[in-house]
N, C-alpha and C. Protein backbone atom coordinates (compact mmCIF):
# COMPACT_ATOMS: atom_id res chain seq x y z
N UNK A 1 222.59 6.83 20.03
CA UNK A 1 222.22 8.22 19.83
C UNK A 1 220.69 8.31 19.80
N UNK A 2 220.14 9.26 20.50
CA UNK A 2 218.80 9.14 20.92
C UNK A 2 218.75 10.40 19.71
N UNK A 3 217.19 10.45 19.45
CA UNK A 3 216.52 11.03 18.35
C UNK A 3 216.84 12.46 18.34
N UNK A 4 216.65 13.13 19.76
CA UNK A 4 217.25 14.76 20.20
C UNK A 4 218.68 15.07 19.88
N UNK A 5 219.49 14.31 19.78
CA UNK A 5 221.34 14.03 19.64
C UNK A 5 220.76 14.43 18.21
N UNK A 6 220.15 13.88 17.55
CA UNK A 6 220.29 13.81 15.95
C UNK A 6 220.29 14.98 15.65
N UNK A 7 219.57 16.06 16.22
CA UNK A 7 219.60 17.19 15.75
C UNK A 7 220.46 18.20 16.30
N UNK A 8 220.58 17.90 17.64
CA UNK A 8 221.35 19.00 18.10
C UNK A 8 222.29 18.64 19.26
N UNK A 9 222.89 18.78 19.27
CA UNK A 9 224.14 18.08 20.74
C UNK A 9 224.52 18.92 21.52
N UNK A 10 225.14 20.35 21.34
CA UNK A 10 225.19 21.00 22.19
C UNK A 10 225.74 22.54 21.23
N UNK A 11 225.94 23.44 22.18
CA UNK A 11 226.49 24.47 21.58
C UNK A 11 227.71 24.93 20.80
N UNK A 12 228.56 24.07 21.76
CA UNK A 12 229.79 24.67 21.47
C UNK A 12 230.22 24.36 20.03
N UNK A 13 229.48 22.90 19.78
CA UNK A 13 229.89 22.51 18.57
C UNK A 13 229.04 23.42 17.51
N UNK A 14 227.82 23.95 17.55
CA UNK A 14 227.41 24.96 16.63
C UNK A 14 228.14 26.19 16.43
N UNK A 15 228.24 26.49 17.73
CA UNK A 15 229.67 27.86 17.71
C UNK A 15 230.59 27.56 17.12
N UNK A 16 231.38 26.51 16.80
CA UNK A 16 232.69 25.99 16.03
C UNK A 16 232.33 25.93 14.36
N UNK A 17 230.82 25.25 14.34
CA UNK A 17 230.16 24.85 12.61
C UNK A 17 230.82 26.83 12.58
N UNK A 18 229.84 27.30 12.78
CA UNK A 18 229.76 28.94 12.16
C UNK A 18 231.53 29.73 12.38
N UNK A 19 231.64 29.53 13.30
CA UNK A 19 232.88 30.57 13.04
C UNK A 19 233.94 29.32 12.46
N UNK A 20 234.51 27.98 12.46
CA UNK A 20 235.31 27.79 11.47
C UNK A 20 234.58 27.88 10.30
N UNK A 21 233.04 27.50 9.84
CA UNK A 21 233.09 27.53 8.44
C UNK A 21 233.03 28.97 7.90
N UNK A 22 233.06 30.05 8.60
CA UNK A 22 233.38 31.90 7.89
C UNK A 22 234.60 31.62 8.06
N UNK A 23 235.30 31.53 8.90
CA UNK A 23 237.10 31.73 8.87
C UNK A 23 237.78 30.87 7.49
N UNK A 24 237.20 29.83 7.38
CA UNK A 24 237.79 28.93 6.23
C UNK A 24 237.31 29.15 5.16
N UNK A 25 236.09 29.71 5.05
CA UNK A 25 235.76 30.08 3.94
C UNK A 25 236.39 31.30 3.51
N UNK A 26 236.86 32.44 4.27
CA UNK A 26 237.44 33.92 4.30
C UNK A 26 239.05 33.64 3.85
N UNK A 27 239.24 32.53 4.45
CA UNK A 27 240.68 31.92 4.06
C UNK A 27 240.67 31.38 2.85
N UNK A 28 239.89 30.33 2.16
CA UNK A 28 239.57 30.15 1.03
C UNK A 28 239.46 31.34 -0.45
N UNK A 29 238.34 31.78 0.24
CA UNK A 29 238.67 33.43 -0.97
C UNK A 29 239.99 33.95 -0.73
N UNK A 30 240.58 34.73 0.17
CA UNK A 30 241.82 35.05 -0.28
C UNK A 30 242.32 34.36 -0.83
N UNK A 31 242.49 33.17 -0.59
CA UNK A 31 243.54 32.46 -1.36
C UNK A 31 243.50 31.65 -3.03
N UNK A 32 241.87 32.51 -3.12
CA UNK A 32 241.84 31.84 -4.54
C UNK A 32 241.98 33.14 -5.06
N UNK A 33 242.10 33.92 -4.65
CA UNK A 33 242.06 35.71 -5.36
C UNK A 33 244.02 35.81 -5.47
N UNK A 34 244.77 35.12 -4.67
CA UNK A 34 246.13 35.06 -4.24
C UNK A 34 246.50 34.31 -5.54
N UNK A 35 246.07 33.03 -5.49
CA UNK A 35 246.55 31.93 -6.51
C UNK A 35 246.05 32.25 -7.92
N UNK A 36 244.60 33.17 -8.11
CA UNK A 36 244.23 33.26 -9.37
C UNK A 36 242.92 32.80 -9.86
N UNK A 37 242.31 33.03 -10.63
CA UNK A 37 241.38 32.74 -11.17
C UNK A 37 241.39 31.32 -12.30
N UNK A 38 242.54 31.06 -12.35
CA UNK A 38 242.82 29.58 -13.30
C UNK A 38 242.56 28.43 -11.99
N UNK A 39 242.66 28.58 -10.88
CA UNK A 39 242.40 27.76 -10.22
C UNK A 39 240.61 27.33 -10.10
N UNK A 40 239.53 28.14 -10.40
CA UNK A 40 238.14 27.50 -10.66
C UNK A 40 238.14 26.65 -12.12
N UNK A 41 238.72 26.95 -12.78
CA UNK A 41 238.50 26.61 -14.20
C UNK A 41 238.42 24.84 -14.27
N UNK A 42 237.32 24.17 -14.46
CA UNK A 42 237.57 23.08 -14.61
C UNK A 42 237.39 22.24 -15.89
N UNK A 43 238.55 22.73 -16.32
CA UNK A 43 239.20 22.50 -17.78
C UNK A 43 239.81 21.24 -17.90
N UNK A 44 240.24 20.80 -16.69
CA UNK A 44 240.86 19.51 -16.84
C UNK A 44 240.47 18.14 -15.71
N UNK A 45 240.99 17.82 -15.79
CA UNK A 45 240.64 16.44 -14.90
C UNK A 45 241.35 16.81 -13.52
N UNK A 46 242.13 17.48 -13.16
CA UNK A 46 242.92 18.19 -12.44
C UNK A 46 242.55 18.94 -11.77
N UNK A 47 242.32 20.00 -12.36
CA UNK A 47 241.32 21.34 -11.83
C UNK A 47 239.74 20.49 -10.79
N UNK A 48 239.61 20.04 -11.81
CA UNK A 48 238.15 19.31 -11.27
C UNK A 48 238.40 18.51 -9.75
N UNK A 49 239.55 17.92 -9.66
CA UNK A 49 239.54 17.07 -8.21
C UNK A 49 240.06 18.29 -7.32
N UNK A 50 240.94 19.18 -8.07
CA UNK A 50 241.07 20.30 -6.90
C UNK A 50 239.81 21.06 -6.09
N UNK A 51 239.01 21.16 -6.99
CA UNK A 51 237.67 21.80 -6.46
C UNK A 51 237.22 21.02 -5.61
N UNK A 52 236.78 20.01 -6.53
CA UNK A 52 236.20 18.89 -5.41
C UNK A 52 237.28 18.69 -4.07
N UNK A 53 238.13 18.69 -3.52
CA UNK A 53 239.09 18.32 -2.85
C UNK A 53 238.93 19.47 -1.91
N UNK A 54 238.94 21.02 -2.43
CA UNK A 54 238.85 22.27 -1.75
C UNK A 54 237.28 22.15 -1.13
N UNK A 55 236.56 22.15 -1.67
CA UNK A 55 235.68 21.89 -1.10
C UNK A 55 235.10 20.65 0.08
N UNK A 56 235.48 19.91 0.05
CA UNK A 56 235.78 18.77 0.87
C UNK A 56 236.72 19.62 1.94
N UNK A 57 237.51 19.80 2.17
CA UNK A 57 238.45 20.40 3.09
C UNK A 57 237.99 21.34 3.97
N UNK A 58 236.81 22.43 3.19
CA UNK A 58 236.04 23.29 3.48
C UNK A 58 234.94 22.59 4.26
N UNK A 59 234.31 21.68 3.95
CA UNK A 59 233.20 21.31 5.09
C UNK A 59 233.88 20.67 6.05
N UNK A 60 234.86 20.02 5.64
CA UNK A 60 235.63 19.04 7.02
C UNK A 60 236.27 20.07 7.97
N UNK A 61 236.76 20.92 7.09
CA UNK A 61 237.19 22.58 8.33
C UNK A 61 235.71 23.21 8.82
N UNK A 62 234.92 23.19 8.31
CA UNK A 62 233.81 23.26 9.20
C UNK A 62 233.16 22.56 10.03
N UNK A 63 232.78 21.35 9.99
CA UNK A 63 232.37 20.18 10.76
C UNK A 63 232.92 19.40 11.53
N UNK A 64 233.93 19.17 11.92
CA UNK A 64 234.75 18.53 12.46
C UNK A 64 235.97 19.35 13.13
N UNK A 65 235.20 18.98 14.66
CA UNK A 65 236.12 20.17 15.89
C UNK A 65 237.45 19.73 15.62
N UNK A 66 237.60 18.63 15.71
CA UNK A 66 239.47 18.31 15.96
C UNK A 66 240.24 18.84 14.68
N UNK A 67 239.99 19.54 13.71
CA UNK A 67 240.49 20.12 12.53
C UNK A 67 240.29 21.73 12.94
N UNK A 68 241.78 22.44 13.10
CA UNK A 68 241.86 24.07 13.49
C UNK A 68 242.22 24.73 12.14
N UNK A 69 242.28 26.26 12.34
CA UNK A 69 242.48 26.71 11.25
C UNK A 69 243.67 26.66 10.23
N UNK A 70 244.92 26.83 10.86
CA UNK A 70 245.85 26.62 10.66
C UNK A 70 245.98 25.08 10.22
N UNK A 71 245.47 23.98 10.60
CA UNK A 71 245.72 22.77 9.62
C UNK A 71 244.74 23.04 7.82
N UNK A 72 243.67 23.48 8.18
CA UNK A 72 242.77 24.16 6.97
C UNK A 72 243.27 24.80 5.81
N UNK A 73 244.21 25.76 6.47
CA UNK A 73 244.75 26.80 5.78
C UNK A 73 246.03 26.14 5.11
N UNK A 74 246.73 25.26 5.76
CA UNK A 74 247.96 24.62 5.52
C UNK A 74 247.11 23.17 4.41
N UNK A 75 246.22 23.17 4.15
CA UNK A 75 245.63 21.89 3.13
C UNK A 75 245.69 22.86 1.83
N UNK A 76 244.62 24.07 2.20
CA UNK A 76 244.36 24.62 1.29
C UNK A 76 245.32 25.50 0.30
N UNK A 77 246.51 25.57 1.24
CA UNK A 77 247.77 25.68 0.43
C UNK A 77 248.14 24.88 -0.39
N UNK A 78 248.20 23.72 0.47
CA UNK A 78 248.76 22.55 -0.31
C UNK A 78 248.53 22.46 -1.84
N UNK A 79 246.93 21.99 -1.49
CA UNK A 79 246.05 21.92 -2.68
C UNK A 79 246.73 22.75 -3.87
N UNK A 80 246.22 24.30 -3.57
CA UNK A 80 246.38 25.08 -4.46
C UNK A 80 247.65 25.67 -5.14
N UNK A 81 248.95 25.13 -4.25
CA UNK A 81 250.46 25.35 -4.74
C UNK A 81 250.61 23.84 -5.87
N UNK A 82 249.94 22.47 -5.44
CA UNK A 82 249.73 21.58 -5.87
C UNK A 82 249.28 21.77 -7.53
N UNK A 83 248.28 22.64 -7.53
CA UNK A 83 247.64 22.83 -8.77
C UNK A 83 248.63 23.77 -9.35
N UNK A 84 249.25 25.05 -9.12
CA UNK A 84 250.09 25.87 -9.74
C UNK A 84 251.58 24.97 -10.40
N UNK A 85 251.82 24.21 -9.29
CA UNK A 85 252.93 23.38 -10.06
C UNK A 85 252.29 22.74 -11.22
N UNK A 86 251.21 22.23 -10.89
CA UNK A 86 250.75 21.15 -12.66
C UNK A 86 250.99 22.39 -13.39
N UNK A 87 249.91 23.11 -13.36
CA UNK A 87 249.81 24.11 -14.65
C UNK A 87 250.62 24.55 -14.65
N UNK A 88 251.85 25.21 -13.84
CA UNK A 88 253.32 25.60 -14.88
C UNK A 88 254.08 24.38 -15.25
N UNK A 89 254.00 22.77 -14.76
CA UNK A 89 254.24 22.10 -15.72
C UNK A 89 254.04 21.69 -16.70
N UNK A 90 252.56 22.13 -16.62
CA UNK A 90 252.46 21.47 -18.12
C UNK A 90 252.04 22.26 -19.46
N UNK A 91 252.80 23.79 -19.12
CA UNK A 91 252.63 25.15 -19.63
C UNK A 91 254.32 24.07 -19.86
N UNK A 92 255.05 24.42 -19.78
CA UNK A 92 256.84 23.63 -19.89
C UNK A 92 256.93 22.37 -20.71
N UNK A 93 255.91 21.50 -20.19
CA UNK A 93 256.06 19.97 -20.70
C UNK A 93 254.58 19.63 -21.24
N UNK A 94 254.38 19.89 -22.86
CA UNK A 94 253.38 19.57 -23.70
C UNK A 94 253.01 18.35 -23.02
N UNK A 95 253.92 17.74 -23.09
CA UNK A 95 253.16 15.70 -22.74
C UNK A 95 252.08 16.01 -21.85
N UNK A 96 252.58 16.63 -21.05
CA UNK A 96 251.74 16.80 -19.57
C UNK A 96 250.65 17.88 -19.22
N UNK A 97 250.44 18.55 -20.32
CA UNK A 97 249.39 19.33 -20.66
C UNK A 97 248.46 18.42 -21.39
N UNK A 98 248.71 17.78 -22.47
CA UNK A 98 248.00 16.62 -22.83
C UNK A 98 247.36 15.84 -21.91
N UNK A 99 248.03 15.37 -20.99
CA UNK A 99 247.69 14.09 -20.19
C UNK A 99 246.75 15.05 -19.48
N UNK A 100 246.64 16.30 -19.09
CA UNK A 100 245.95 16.72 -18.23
C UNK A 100 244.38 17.26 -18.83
N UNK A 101 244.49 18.01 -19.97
CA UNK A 101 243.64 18.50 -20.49
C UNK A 101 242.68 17.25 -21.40
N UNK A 102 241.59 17.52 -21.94
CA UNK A 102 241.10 16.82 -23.03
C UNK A 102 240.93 17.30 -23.82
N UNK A 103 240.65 16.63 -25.03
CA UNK A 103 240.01 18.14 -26.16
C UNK A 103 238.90 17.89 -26.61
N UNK A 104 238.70 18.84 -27.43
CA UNK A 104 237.40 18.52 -28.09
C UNK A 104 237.22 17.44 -29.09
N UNK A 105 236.16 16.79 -29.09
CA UNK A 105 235.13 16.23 -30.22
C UNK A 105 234.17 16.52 -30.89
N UNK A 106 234.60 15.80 -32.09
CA UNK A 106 233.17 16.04 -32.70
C UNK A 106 231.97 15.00 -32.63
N UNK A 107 230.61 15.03 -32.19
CA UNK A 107 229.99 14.23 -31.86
C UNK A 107 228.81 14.28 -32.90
N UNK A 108 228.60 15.61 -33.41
CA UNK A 108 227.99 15.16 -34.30
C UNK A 108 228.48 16.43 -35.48
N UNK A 109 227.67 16.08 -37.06
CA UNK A 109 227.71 16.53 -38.17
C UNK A 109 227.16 16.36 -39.05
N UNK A 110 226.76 17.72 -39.79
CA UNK A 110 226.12 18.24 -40.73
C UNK A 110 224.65 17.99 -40.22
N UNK A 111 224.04 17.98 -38.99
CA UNK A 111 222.82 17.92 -38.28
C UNK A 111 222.92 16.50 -37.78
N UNK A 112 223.77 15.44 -37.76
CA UNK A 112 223.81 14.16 -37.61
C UNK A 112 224.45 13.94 -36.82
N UNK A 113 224.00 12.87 -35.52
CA UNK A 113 225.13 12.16 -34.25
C UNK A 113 225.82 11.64 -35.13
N UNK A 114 227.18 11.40 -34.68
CA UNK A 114 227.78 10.40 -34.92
C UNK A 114 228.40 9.29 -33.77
N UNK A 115 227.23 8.00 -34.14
CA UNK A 115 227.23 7.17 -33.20
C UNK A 115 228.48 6.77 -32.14
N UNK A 116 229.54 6.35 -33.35
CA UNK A 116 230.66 5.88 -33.10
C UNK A 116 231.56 7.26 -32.12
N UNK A 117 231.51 8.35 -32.42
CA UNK A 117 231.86 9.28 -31.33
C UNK A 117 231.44 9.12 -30.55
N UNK A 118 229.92 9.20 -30.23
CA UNK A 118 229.07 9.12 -29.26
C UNK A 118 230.00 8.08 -28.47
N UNK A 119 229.61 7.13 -28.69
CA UNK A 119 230.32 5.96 -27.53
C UNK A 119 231.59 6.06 -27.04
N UNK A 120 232.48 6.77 -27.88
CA UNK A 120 233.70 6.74 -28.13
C UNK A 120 234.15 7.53 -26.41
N UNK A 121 233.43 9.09 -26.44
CA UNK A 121 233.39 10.25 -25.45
C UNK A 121 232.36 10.06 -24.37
N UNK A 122 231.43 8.33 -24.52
CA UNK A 122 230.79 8.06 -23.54
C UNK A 122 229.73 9.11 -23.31
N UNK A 123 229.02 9.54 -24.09
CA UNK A 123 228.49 10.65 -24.24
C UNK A 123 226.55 10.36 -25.15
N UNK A 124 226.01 9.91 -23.82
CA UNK A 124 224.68 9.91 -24.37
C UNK A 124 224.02 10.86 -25.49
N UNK A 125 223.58 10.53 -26.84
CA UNK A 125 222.67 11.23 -27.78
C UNK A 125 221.49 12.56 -27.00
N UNK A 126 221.30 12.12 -25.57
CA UNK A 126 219.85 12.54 -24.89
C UNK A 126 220.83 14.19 -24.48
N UNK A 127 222.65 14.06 -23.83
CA UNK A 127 223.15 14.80 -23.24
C UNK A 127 222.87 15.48 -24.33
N UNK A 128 223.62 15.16 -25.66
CA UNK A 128 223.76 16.48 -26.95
C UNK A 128 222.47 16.93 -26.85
N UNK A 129 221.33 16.63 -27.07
CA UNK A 129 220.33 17.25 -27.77
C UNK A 129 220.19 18.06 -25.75
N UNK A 130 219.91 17.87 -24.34
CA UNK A 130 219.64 18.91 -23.74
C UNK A 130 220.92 19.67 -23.76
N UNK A 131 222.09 19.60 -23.90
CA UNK A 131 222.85 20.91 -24.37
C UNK A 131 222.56 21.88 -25.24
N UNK A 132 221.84 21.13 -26.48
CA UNK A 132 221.52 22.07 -27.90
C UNK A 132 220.38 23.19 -26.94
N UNK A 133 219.50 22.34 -26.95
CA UNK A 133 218.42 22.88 -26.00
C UNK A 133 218.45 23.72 -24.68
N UNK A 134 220.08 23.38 -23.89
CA UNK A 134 220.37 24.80 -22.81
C UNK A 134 220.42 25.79 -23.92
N UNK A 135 221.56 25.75 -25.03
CA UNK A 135 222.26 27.15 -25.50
C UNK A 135 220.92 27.42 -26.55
N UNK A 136 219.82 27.03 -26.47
CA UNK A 136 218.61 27.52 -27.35
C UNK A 136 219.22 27.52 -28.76
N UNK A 137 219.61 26.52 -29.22
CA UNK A 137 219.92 26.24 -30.90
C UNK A 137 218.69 25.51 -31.31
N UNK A 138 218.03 26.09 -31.93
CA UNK A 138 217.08 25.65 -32.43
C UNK A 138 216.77 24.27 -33.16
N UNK A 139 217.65 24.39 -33.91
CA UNK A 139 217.42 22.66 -34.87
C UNK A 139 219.11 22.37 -34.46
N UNK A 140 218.94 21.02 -34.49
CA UNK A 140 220.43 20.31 -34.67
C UNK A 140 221.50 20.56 -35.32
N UNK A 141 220.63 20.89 -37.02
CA UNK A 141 221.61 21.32 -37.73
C UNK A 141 222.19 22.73 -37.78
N UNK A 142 221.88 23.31 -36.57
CA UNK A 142 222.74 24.89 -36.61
C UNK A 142 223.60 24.42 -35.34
N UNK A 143 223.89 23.15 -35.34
CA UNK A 143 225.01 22.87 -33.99
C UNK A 143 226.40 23.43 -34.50
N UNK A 144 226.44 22.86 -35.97
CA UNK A 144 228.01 22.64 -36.70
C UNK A 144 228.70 24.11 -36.87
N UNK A 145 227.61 25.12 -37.02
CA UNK A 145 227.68 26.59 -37.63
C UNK A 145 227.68 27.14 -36.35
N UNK A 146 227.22 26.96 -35.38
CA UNK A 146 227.54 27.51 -33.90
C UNK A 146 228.59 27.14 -33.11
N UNK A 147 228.89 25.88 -33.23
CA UNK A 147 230.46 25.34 -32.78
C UNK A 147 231.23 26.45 -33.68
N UNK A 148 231.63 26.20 -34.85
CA UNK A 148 232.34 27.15 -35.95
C UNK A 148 232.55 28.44 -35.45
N UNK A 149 231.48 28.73 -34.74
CA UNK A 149 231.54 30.38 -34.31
C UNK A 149 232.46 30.28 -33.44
N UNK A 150 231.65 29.73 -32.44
CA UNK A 150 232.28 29.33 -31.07
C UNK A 150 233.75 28.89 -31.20
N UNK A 151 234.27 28.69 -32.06
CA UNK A 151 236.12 27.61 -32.24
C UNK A 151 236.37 29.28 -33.00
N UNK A 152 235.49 29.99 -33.83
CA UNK A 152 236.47 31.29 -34.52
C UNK A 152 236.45 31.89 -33.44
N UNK A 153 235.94 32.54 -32.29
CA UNK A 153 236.35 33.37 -31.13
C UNK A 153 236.90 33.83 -30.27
């Protein structure tokens, strides 16, 4: 592949980038407006590879001629009937709401890490304190009284 290939090869294949990646993407929104809004939520370990996965599907339906719409559209079903079965299973079968979801920890208290969590949730001291610092909590110790809020709501 000579240096000119690198950038540009020919047309037809730019004509294909743009109109499959609007068609799949147009197909994509309906079908997350169809399936619901629980399908962005990445609440679980689940949700999370679906996205990632939808999205993946989405550039490969864009980039790659030998992939038409109708195979696109037939993934992105997949996917997303895929995810509706978990979550009404495991809306049915606690075990499997468990296995899917995580919950919360406590990592730190009364203004104090607690180390042994820390490691526990794999969860660097540096992450807590720039979280405190996104949601603008001023000192550490108004973490415990802002969680509190945050869990009464």
């Amino acid at each position: 592949m000579n240096t000119s290939e690198m950038f540009y090869q020919n047309w037809s294949a730019l004509l294909h980038t743009v109109v499959a990646s609007a068609l799949s993407f147009l197909v994509l929104v309906i079908l997350l407006r169809f399936f619901g809004k629980k399908m962005l939520l990445a609440t679980s370990a689940g949700s999370f590879v679906i996205i990632v996965a939808l999205g993946n599907a989405l550039a490969t339906a864009a980039l790659d001629q030998s992939i038409g719409l109708a195979e696109t559209t037939t993934g992105f079903v997949m996917l997303m009937t895929l995810q509706w079965i978990i979550i009404k299973s495991a809306a049915r079968f606690p075990w499997l709401g468990l296995m899917m979801r995580s919950s919360a920890a406590i990592v730190f208290f009364e203004g104090k890490p607690l180390p042994e969590a820390l490691r526990k949730q794999r969860v660097a001291l540096e992450d807590v304190h720039a979280a405190i610092r996104e949601k603008a909590i001023p000192r550490s110790n108004r973490l415990e009284r802002s969680c509190s809020r945050a869990a009464a709501s």
